[in-house]
Every structure is written in C-alpha cells, then in structure tokens.
N, C-alpha and C. Protein backbone atom coordinates (compact mmCIF):
# COMPACT_ATOMS: atom_id res chain seq x y z
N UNK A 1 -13.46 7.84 0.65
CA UNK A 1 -12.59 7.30 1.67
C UNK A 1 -13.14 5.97 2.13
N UNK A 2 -12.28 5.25 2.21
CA UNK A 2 -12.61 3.92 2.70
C UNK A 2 -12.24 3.34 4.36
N UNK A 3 -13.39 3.21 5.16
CA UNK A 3 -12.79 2.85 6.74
C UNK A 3 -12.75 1.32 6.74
N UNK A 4 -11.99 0.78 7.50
CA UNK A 4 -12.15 -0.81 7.39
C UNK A 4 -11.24 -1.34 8.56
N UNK A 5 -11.67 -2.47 9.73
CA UNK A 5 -11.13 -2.73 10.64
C UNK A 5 -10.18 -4.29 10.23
N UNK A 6 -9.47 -4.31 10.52
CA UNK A 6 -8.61 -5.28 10.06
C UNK A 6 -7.57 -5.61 10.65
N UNK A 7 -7.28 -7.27 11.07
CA UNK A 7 -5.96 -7.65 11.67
C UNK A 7 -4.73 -7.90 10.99
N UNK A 8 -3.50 -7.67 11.73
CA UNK A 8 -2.23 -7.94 11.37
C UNK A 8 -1.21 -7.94 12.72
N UNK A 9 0.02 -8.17 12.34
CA UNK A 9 0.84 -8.56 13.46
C UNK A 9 0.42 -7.23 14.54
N UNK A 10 0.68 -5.61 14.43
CA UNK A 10 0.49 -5.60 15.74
C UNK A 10 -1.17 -5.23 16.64
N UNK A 11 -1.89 -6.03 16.05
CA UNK A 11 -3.28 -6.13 16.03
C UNK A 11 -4.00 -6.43 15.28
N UNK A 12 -5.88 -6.02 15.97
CA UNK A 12 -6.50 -5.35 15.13
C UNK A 12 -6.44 -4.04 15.12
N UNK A 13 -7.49 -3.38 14.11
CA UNK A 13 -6.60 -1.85 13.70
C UNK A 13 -7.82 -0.77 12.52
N UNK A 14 -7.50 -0.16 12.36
CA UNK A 14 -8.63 0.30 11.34
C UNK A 14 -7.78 1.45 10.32
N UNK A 15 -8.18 1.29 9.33
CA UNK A 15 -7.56 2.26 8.30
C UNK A 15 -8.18 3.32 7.59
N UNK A 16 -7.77 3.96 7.38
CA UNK A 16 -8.77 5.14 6.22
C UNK A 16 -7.54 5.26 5.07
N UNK A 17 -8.28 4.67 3.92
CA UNK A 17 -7.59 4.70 2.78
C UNK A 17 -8.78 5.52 1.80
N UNK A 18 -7.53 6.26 0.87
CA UNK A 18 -8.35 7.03 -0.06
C UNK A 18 -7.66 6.85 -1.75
N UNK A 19 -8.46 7.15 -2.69
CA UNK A 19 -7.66 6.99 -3.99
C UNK A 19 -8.34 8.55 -4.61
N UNK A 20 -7.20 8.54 -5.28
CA UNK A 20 -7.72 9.96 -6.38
C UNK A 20 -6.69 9.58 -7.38
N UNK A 21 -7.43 10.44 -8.71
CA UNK A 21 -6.09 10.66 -9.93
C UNK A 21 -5.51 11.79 -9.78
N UNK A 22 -4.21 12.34 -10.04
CA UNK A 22 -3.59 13.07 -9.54
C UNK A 22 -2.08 13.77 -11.22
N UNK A 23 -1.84 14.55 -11.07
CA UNK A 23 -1.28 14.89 -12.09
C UNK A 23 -1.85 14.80 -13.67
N UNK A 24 -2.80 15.32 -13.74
CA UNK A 24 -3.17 15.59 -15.27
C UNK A 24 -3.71 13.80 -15.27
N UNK A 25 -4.76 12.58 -14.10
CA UNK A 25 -5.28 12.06 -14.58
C UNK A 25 -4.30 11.00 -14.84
N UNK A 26 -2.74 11.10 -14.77
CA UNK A 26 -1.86 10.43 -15.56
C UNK A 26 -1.31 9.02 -14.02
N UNK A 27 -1.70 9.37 -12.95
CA UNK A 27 -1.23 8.52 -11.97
C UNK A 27 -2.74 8.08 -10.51
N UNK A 28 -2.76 7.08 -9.88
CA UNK A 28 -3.79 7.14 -9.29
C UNK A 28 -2.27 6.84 -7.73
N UNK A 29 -3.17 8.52 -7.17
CA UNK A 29 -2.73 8.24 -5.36
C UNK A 29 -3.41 7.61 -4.62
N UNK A 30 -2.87 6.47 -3.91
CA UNK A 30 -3.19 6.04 -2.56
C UNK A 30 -2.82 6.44 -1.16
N UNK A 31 -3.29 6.78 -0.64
CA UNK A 31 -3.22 7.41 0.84
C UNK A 31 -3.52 6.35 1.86
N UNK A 32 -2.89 5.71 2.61
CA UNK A 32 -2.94 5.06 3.83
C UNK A 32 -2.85 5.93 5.21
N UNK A 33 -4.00 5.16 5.98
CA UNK A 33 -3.46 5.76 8.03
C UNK A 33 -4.14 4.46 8.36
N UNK A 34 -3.08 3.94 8.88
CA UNK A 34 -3.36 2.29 9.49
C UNK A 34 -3.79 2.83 11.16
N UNK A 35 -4.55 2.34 12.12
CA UNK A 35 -4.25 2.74 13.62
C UNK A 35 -4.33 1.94 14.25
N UNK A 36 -3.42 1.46 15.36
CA UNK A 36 -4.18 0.45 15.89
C UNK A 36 -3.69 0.34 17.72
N UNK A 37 -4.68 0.30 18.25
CA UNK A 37 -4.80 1.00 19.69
C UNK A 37 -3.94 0.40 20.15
N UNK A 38 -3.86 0.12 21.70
CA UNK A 38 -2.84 -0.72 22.57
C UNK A 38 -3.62 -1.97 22.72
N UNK A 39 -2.66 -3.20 23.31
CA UNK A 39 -2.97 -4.78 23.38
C UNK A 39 -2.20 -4.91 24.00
N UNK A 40 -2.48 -6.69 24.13
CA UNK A 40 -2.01 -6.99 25.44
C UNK A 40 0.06 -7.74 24.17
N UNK A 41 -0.19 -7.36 23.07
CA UNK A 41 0.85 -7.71 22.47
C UNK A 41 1.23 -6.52 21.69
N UNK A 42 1.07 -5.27 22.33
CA UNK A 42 1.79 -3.93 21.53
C UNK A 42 1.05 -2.99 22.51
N UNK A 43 1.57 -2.92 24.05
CA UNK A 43 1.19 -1.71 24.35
C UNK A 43 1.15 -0.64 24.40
N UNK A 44 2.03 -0.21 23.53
CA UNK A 44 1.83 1.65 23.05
C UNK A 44 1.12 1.53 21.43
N UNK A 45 0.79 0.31 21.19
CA UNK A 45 -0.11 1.20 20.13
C UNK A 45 0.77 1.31 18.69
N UNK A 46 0.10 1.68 18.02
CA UNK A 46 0.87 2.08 16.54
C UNK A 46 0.40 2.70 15.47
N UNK A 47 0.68 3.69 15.01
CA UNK A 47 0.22 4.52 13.62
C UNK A 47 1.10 3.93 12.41
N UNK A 48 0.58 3.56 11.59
CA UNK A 48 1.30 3.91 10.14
C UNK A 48 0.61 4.70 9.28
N UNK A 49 1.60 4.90 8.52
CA UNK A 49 0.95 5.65 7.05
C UNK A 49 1.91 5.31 6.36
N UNK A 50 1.52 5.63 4.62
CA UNK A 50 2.16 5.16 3.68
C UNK A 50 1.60 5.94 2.28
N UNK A 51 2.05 6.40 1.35
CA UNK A 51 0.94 6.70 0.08
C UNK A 51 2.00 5.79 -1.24
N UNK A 52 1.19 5.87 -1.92
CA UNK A 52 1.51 4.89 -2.98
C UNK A 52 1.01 5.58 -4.44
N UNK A 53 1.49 5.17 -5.60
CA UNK A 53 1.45 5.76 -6.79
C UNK A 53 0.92 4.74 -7.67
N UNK A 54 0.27 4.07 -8.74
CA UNK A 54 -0.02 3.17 -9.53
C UNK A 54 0.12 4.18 -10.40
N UNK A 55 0.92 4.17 -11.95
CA UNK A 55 1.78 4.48 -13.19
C UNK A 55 1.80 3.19 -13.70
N UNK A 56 1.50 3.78 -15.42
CA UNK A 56 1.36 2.49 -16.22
C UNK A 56 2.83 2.68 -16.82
N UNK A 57 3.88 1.61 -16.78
CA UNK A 57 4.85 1.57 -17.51
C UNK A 57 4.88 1.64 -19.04
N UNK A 58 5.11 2.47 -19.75
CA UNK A 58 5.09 1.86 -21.20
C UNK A 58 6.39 1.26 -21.46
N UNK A 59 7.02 1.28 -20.96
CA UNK A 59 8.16 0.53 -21.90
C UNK A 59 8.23 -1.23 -21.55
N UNK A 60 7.68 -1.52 -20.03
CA UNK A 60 6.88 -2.99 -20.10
C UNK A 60 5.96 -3.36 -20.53
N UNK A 61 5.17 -2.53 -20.76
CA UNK A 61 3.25 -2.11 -21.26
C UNK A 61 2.87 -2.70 -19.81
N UNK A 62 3.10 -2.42 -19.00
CA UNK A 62 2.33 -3.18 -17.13
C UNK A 62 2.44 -2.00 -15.85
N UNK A 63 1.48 -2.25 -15.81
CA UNK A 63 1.25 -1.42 -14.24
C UNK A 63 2.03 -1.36 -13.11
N UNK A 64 2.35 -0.74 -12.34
CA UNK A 64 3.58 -0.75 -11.53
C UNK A 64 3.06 0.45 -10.69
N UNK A 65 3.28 -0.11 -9.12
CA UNK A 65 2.99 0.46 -8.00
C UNK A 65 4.09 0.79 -6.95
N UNK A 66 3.87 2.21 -6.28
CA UNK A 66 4.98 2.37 -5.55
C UNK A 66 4.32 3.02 -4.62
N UNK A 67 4.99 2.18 -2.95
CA UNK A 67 4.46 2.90 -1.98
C UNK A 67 5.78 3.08 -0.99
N UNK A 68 5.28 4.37 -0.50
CA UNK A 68 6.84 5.27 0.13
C UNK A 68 6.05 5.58 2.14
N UNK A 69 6.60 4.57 2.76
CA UNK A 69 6.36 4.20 4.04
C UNK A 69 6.91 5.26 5.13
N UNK A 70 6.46 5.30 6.13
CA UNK A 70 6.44 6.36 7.11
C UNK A 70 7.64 6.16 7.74
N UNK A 71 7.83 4.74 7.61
CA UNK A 71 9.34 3.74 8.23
C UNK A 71 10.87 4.45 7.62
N UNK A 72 10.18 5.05 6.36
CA UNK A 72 11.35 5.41 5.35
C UNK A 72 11.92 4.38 4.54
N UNK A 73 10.83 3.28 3.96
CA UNK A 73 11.13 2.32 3.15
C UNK A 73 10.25 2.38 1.83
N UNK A 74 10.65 2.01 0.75
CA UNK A 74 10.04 2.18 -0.28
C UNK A 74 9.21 0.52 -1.29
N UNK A 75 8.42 0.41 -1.03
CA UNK A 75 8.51 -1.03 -2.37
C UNK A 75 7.93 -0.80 -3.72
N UNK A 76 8.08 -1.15 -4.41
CA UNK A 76 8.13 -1.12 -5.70
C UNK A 76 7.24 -2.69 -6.25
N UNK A 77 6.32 -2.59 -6.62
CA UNK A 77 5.51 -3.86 -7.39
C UNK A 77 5.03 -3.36 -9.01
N UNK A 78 5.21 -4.68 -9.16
CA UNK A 78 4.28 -4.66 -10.99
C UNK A 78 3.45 -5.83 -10.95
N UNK A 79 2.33 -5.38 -12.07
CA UNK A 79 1.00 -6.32 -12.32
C UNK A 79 1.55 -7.84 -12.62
N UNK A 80 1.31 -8.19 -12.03
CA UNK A 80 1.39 -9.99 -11.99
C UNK A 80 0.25 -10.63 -13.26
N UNK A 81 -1.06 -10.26 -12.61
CA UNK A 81 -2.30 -10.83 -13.30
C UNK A 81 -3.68 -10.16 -12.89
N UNK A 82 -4.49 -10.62 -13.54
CA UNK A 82 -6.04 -10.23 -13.60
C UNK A 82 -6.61 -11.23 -13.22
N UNK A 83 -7.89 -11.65 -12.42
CA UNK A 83 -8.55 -12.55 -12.72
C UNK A 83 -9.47 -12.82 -14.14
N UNK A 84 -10.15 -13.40 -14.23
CA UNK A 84 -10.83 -13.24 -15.58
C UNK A 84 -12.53 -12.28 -15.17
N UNK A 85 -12.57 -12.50 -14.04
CA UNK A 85 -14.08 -11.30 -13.90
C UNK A 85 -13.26 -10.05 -13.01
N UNK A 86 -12.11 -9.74 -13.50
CA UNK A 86 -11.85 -8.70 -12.91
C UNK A 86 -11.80 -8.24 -11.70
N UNK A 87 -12.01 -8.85 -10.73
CA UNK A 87 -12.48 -8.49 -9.30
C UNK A 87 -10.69 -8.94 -8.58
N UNK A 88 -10.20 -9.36 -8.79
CA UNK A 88 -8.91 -9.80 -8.04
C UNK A 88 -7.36 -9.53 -8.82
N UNK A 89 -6.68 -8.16 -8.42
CA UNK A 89 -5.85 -7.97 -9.25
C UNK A 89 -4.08 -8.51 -8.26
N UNK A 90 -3.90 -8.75 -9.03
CA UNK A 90 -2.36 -9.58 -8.10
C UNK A 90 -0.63 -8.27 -8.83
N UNK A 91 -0.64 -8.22 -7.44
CA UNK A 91 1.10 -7.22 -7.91
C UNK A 91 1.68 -8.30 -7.07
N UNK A 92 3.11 -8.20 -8.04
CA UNK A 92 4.09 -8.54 -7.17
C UNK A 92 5.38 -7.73 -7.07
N UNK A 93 6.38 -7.91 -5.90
CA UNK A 93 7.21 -7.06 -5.72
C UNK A 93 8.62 -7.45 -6.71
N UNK A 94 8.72 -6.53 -6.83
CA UNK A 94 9.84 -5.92 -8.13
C UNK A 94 11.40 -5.40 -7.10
N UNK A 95 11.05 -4.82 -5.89
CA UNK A 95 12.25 -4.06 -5.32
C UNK A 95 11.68 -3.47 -4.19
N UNK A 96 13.14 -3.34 -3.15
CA UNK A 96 12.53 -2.71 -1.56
C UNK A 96 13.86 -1.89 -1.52
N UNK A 97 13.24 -0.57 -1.06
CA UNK A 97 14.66 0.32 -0.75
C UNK A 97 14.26 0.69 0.76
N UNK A 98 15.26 0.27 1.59
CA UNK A 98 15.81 0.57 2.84
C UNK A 98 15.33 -0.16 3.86
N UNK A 99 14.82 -1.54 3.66
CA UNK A 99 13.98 -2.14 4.40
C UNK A 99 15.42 -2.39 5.37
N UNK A 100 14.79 -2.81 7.14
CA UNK A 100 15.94 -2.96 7.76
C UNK A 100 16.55 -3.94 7.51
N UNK A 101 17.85 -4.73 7.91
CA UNK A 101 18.61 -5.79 8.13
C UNK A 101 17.42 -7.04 8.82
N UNK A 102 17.37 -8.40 7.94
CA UNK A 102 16.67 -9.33 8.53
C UNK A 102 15.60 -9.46 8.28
C-alpha cells in the first residue's frame, strides 16, 4: 500500500493506493481512497475513491486503463508512450462515461 500527501483543487489530502494482479494474473487492480480534511476552501471535507483496471489490449497490441469513480463516472485511457529508462509511463484518455454537463 502506498500513503502519500498530495495537493489538488479541493486541497491537500492523502491517499492510500494499492495494486495487485487479479483474475488468473491476467489484469492489475488499482484501488484508490483520496481524503482530504476541511479548509478554508472546502469546508466539509471530501472522500474519493475510485479502482481502476490496466488490461493489455490485443487487438491494438497497447495497454489500456479503466477507472470506475465513486462520482459514477468512468474514464477509459490507452498507453501513449514509455520513456526510454522506463521510469515515466504516459496514458492518454480514449473516453469518459457520465462525466457531468460542462
């Protein structure tokens, strides 16, 4: 499990993210819990969560990620690129189901 404090719009915040392989080895789960207390610009605070799937496409031959939000929105990304020492992998988004209006 990974803890890590980190800012974004409605704060700072801390997460516990986890990865495992899951189904026969064939998919890697991501597990998100974002938290982030009250401020003087979000005073009640906020939980998210989210889990996500990375599946290798064969019929693109490319990696493709899907994470299914607490919001009830879905996005959908595929592998963009690699760096060349491996350390920096880039997705980009492919599709969003149910994001709100705007």
């Amino acid at each position: 499990m990974e803890r890590q404090r980190w800012w974004r719009e409605p704060g700072i915040g801390e997460y516990d993210r986890t990865y495992q392989f899951v189904l026969n080895k064939r998919f890697i789960e991501i597990k998100n819990k974002s938290t982030y207390p009250p401020s003087d610009k979000n005073s009640k605070g906020e939980v998210h969560e989210d889990l996500g799937y990375f599946s290798y496409d064969k019929v693109r031959h490319t990696f493709v990620l899907r994470q299914f939000h607490i919001e009830g929105f879905v996005n959908q990304f595929k592998l963009d690129s690699i760096s060349e020492d491996g350390k920096r992998i880039i997705f980009v988004s492919e599709a969003i189901e149910n994001i709100p209006a705007g």
